[in-house]
Protein backbone atom coordinates (compact mmCIF):
# COMPACT_ATOMS: atom_id res chain seq x y z
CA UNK A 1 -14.20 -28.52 44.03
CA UNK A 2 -17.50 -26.71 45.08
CA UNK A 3 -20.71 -26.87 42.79
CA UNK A 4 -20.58 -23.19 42.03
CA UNK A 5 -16.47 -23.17 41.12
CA UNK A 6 -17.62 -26.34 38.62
CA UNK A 7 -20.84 -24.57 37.24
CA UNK A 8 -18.29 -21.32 36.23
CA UNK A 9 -15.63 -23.60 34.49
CA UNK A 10 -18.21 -25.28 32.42
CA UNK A 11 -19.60 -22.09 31.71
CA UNK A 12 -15.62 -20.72 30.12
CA UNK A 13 -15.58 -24.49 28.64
CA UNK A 14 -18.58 -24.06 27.04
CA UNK A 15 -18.21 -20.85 25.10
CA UNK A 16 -14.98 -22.66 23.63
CA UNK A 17 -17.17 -24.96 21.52
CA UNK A 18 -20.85 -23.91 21.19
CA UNK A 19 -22.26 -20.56 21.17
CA UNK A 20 -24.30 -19.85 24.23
CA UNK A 21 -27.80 -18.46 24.83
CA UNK A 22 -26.74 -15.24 26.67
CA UNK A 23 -27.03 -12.03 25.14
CA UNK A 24 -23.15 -11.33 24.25
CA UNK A 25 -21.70 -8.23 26.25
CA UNK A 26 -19.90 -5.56 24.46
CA UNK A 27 -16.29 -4.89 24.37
CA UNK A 28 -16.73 -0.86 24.81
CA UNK A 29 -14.17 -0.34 21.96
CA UNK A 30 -15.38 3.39 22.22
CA UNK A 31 -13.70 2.96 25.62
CA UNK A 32 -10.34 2.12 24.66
CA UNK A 33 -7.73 3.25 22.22
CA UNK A 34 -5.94 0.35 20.84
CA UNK A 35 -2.56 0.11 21.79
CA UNK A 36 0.14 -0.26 18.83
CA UNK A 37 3.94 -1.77 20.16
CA UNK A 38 7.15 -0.94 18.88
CA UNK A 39 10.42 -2.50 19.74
CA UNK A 40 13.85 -0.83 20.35
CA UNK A 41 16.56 -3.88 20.20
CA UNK A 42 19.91 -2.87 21.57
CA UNK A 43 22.80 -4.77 20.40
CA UNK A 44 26.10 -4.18 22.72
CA UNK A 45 29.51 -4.54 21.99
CA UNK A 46 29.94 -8.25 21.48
CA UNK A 47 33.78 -8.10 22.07
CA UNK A 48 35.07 -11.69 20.94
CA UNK A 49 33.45 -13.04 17.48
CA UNK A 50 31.62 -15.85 18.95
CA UNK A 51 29.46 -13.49 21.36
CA UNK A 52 28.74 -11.27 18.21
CA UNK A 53 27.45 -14.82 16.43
CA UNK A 54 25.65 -15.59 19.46
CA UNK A 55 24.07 -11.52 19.58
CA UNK A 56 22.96 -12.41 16.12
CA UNK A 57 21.38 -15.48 16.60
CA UNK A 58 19.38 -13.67 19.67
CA UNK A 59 18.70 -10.69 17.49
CA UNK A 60 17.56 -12.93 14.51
CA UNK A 61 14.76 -13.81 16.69
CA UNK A 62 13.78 -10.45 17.22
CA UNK A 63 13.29 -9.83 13.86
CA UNK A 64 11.20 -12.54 13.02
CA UNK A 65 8.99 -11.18 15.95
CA UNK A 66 8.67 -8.06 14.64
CA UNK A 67 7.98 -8.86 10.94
CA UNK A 68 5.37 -11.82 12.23
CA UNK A 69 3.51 -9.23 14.59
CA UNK A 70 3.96 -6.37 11.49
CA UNK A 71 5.66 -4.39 14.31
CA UNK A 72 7.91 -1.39 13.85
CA UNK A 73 11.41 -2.39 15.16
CA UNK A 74 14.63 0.22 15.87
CA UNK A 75 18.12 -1.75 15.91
CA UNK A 76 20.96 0.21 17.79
CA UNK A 77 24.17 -1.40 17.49
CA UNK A 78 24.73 -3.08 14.11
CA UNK A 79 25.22 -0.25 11.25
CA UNK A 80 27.64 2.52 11.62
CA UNK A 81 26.44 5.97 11.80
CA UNK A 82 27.91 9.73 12.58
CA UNK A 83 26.19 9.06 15.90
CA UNK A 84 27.53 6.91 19.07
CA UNK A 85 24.96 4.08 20.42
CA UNK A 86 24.63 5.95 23.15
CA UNK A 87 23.73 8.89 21.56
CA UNK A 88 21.50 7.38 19.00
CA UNK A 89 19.24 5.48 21.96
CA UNK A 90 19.21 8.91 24.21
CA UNK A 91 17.87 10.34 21.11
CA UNK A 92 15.05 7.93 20.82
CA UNK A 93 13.84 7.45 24.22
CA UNK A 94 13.53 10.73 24.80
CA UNK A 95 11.70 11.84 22.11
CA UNK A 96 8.69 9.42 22.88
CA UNK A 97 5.73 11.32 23.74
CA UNK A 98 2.42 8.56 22.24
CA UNK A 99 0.77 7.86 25.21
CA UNK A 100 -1.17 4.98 23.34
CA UNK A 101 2.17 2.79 22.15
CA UNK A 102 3.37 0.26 24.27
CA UNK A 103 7.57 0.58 23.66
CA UNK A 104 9.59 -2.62 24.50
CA UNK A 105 13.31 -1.70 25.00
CA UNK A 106 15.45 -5.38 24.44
CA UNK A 107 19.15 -5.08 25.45
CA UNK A 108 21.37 -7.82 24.19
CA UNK A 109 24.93 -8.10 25.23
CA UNK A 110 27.09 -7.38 28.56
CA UNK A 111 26.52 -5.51 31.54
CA UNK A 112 28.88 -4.11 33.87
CA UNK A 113 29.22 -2.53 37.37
CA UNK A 114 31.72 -0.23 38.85
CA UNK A 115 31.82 2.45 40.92
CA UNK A 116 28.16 1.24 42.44
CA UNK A 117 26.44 1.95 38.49
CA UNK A 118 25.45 -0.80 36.43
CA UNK A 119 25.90 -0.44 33.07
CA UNK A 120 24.94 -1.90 29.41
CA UNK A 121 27.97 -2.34 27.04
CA UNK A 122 27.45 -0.26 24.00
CA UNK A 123 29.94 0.74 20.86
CA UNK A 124 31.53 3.41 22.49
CA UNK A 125 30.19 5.19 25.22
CA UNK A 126 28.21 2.44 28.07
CA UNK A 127 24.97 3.62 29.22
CA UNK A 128 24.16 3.82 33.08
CA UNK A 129 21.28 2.47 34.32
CA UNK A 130 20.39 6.22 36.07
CA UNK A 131 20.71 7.68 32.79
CA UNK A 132 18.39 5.50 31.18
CA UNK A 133 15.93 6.40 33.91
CA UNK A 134 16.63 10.24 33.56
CA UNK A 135 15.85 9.92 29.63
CA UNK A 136 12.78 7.71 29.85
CA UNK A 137 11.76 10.46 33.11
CA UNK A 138 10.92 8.22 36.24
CA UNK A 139 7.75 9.71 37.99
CA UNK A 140 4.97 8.67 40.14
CA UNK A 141 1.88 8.03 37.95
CA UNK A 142 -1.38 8.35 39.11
CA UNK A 143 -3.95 5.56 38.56
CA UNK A 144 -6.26 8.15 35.87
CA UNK A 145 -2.90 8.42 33.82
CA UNK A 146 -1.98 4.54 34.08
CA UNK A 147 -5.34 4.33 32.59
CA UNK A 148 -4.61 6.54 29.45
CA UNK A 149 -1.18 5.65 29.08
CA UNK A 150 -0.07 1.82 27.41
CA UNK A 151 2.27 0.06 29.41
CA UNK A 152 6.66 -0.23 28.95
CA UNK A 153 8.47 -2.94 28.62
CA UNK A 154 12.18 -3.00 29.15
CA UNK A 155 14.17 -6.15 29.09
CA UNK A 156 17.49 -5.88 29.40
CA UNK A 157 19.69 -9.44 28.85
CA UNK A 158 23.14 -8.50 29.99
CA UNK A 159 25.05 -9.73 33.22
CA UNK A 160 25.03 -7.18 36.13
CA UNK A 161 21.86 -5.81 34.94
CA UNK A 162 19.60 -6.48 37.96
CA UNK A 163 20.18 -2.79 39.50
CA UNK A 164 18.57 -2.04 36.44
CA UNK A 165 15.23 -3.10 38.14
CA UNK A 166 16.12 -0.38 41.10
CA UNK A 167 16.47 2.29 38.76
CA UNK A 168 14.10 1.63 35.85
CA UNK A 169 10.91 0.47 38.23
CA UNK A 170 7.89 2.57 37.85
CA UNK A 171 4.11 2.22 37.81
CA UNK A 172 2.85 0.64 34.25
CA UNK A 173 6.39 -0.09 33.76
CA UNK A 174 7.51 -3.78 33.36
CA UNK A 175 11.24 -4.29 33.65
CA UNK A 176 12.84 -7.54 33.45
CA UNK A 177 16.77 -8.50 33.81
CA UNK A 178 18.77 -11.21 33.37
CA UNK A 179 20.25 -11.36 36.94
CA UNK A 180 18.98 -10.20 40.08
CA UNK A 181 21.96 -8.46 41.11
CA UNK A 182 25.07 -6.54 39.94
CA UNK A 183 27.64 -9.28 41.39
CA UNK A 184 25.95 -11.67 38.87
CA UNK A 185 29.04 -10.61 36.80
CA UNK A 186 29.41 -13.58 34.39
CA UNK A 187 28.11 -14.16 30.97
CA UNK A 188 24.15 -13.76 30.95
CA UNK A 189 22.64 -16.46 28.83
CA UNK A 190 19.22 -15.48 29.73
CA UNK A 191 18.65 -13.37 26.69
CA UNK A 192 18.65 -16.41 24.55
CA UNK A 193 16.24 -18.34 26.37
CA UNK A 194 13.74 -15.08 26.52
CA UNK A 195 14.01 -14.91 22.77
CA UNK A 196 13.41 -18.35 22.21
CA UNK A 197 10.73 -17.98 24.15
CA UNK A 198 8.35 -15.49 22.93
CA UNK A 199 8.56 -17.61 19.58
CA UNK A 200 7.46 -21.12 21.40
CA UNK A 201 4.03 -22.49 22.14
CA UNK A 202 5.97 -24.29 25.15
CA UNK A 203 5.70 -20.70 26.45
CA UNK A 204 1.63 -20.10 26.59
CA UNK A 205 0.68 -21.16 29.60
CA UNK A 206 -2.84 -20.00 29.49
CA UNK A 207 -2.84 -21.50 25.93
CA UNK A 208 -4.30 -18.66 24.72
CA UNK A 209 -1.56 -18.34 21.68
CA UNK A 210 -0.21 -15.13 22.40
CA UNK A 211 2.95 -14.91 24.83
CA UNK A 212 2.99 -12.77 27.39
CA UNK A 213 6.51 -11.07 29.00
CA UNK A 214 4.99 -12.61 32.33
CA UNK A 215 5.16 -16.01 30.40
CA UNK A 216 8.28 -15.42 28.47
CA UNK A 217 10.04 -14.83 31.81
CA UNK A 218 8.88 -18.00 33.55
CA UNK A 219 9.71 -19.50 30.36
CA UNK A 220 13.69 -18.41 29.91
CA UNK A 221 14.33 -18.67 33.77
CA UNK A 222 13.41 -22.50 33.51
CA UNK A 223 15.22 -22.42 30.73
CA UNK A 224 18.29 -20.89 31.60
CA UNK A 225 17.95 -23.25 35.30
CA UNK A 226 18.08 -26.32 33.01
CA UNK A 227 21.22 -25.13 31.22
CA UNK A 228 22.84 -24.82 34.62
CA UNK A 229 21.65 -27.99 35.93
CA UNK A 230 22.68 -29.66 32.53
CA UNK A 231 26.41 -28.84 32.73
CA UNK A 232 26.45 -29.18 36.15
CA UNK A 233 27.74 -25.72 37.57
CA UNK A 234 26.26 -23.31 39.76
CA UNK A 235 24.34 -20.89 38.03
CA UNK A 236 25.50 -17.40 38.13
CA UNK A 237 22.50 -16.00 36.80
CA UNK A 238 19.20 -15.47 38.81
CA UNK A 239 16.29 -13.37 36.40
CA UNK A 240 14.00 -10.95 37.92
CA UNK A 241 10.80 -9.27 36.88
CA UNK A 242 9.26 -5.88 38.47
CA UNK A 243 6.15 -4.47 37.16
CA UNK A 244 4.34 -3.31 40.52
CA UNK A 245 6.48 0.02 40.87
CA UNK A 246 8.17 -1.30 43.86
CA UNK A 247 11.65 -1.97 43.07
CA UNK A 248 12.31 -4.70 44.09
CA UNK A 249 11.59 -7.68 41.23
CA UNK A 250 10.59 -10.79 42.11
CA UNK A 251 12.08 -14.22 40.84
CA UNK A 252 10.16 -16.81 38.85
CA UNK A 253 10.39 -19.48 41.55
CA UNK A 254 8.15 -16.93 43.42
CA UNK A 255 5.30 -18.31 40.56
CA UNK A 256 2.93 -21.14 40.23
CA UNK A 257 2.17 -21.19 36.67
CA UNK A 258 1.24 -17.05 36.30
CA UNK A 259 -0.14 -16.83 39.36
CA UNK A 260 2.63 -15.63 41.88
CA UNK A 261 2.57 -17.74 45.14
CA UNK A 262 4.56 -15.50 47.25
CA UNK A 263 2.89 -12.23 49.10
CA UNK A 264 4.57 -8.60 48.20
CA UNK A 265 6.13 -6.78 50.88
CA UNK A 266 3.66 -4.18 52.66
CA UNK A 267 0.79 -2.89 50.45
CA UNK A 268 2.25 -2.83 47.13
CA UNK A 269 0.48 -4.85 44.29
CA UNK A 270 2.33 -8.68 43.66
CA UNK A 271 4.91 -8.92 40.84
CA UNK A 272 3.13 -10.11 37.53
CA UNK A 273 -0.21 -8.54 37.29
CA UNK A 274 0.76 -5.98 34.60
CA UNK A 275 3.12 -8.17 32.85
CA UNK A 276 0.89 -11.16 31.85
CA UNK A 277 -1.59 -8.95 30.25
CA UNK A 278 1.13 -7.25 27.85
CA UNK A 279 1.89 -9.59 24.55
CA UNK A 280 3.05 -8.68 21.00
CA UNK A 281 0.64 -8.97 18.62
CA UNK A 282 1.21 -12.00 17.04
CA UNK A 283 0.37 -15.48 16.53
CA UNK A 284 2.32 -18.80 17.46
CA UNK A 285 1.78 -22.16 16.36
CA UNK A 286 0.86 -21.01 12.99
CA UNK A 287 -2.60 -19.58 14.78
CA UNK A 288 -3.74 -15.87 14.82
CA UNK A 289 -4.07 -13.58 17.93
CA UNK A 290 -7.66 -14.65 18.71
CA UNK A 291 -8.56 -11.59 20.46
CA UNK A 292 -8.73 -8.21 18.65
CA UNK A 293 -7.25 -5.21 20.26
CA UNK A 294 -10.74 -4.00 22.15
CA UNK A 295 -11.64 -7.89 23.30
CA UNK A 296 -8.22 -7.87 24.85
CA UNK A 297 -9.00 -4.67 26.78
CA UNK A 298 -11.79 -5.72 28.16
CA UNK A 299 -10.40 -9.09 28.82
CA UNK A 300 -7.39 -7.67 30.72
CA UNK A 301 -10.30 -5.55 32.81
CA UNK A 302 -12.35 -8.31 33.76
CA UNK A 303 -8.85 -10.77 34.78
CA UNK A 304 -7.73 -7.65 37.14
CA UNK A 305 -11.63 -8.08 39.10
CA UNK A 306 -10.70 -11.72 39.21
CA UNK A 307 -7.40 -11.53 40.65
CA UNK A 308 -8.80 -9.10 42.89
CA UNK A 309 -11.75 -11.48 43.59
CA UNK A 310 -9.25 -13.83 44.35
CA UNK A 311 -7.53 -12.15 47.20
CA UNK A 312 -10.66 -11.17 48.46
CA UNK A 313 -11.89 -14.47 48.92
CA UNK A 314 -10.65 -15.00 52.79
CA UNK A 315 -12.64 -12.30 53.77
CA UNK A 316 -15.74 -13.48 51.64
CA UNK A 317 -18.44 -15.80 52.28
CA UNK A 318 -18.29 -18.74 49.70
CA UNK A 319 -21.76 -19.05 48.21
CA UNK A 320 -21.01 -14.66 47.55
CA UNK A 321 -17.67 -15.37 46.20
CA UNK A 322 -18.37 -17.94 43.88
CA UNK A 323 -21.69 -16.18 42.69
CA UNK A 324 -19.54 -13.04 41.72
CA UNK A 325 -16.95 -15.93 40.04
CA UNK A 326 -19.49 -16.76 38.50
CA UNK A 327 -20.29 -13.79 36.91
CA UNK A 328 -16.86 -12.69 36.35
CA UNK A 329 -16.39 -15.87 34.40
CA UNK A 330 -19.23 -15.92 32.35
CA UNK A 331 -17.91 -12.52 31.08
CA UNK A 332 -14.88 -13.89 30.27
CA UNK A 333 -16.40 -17.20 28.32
CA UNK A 334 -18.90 -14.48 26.45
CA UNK A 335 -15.90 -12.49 25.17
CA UNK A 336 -13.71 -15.73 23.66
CA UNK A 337 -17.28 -17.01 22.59
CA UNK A 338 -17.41 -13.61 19.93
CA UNK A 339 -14.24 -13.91 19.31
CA UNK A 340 -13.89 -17.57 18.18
CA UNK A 341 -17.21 -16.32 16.39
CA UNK A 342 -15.54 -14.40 14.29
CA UNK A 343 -12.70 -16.20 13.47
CA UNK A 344 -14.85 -19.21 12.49
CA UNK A 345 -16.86 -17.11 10.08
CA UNK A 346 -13.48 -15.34 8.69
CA UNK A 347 -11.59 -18.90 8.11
CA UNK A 348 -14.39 -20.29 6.62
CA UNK A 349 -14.43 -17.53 4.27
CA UNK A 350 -10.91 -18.75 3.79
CA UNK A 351 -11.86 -21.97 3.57
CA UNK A 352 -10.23 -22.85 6.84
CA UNK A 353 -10.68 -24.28 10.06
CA UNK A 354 -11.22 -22.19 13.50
CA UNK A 355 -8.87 -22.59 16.10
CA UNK A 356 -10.15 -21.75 19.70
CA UNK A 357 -7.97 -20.94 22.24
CA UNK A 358 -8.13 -22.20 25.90
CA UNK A 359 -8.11 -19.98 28.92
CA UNK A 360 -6.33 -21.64 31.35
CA UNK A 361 -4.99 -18.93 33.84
CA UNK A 362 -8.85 -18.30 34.99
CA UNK A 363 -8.66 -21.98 36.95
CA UNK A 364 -8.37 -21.67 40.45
């Protein structure tokens, strides 16, 4: 480990536990619009009782997600109405039109394919993967409106649904399924392990207590590996994640922690970028978000000029790439210095103690 690489880690260790003699940089909130999140959780037709119990358990989840993060949540699939499923979710998807929410679509149940479309098992009428992508209208994005626009999420749980990745892929789109293709016809268990794992602290990587999808997915793919390995049977499930535009999804053996150690195909951005900087906002553990909406923006900003930094570096002499690391992470230490800052003066107005998160993923 060079001098320099050791000088910037101390200086992201440091602003964990004393404040520092810098002058603290702004997080341009007049910059950024805060971006709310609501969820959409799909519920299929369960077909035999012990999937529905097994639906529910998944769902149950869900809903303590939403209530801990105080997010609005949308469940399709458990009440009756005048209205199909189907209906009901065209309805909703295609009315969206706040460029500042983040919307996470969760499907939970079985997936089909036939007749070369994939689709998600709903009461009643299925819904094709195409028509999902007509409703939520699939176009190239230019990088001044992926700017102004929050991010999607769509995660969809069900067997077959790794065409979904083909169809659904778009820029500042993440899209995660349970298998990576349609002949992955057999029960998904997948969705359990995701929703287990944007509750767990097993699942924060960069131990900054918030979970990202990039995390969640690295999470319920080892997961859902172990259950295979367990019982001894070949698994029949292989998860995928897409958030470059590309189509293609990558696997989470591709990843070494959240950095992804394989190289995209031709000049397209590597799977995971978008996706690690998108998390609910809520606490784990018992501890807060530590970041507030504006600190997180700028946080996310400063991680994409390290990543790029990163890839940069062959081409870079090494006393210029570790004095812009440097930099870079003494930006990053300033912002979790204000923010554990404030949440040291708030709990000891509560009587409390602060809790001050960790930032691994900025290691080399």
């Amino acid at each position: 480990m060079s001098r320099r690489y050791a000088v910037a880690m101390a200086l992201l260790a440091m602003s964990l536990v004393a404040p520092m003699s810098v002058a603290p940089i702004g997080v341009a909130a007049q910059q950024f619009t805060p971006r709310g999140h609501d969820i959409t959780l799909v519920i299929g037709a369960p077909g035999t009782s012990d999937f529905a119990e097994q639906f529910a358990r998944w769902a149950g989840r869900w809903r303590g997600i939403a209530e801990r993060g105080e997010i609005e949540m949308e469940v399709i699939g458990e009440t009756e109405s005048n209205k199909s499923d189907y209906e009901i979710l065209r309805s909703r998807v295609s009315s969206w039109n706040d460029p500042g929410t983040t919307h996470w679509i969760v499907f939970i149940g079985h997936g089909t394919h036939r007749e070369g479309e994939s689709k998600f098992n709903l009461r009643g009428p299925d819904v094709r993967a195409s028509e999902l992508a007509k409703w939520l209208n699939v176009t190239q994005i230019d990088a001044s409106e992926l700017q102004r626009n929050a991010p999607m999420v769509i995660v969809n749980c069900s067997s077959s649904s790794g065409p979904f990745v083909n169809a659904l892929s778009a820029p500042g789109r993440v899209v995660v399924t349970a298998t990576a293709s349609a002949s992955e016809h057999n029960f998904a268990r997948f969705g359990d392990y995701f929703s287990e794992a944007m509750l767990s602290l097993e699942s924060d990587l960069d131990h900054d207590h918030e979970i990202s999808v990039l995390e969640a997915f690295l999470r319920a793919s080892k997961q859902t590996q172990r259950f295979y390995e367990s019982e001894a049977r070949i698994a029949t499930e292989h998860a995928l994640i897409d958030d470059n535009g590309d189509a293609l999804g990558t696997r989470a053996k591709a990843f070494r922690g959240t950095r992804v150690i394989a190289n995209a195909k031709g000049d397209t951005d590597i799977d995971g970028q978008l996706a690690r900087r998108i998390a609910l906002p809520m606490g784990i553990d018992g501890q807060t978000q530590p970041l507030s909406d504006a600190q997180s923006v700028t946080r996310d900003r400063i991680e994409i000029q390290i990543e790029t930094l990163r890839r940069r570096k062959h081409e870079m002499a090494e006393v210029t790439y570790y004095d812009e690391f440097e930099l870079l992470m003494l930006e990053l230490a300033q912002i979790y210095q204000a923010a554990s800052q404030e949440q040291q003066g708030s709990r000891e107005h509560d009587g409390g103690d602060a809790v001050t998160p960790a930032k691994a993923s900025d290691q080399e």
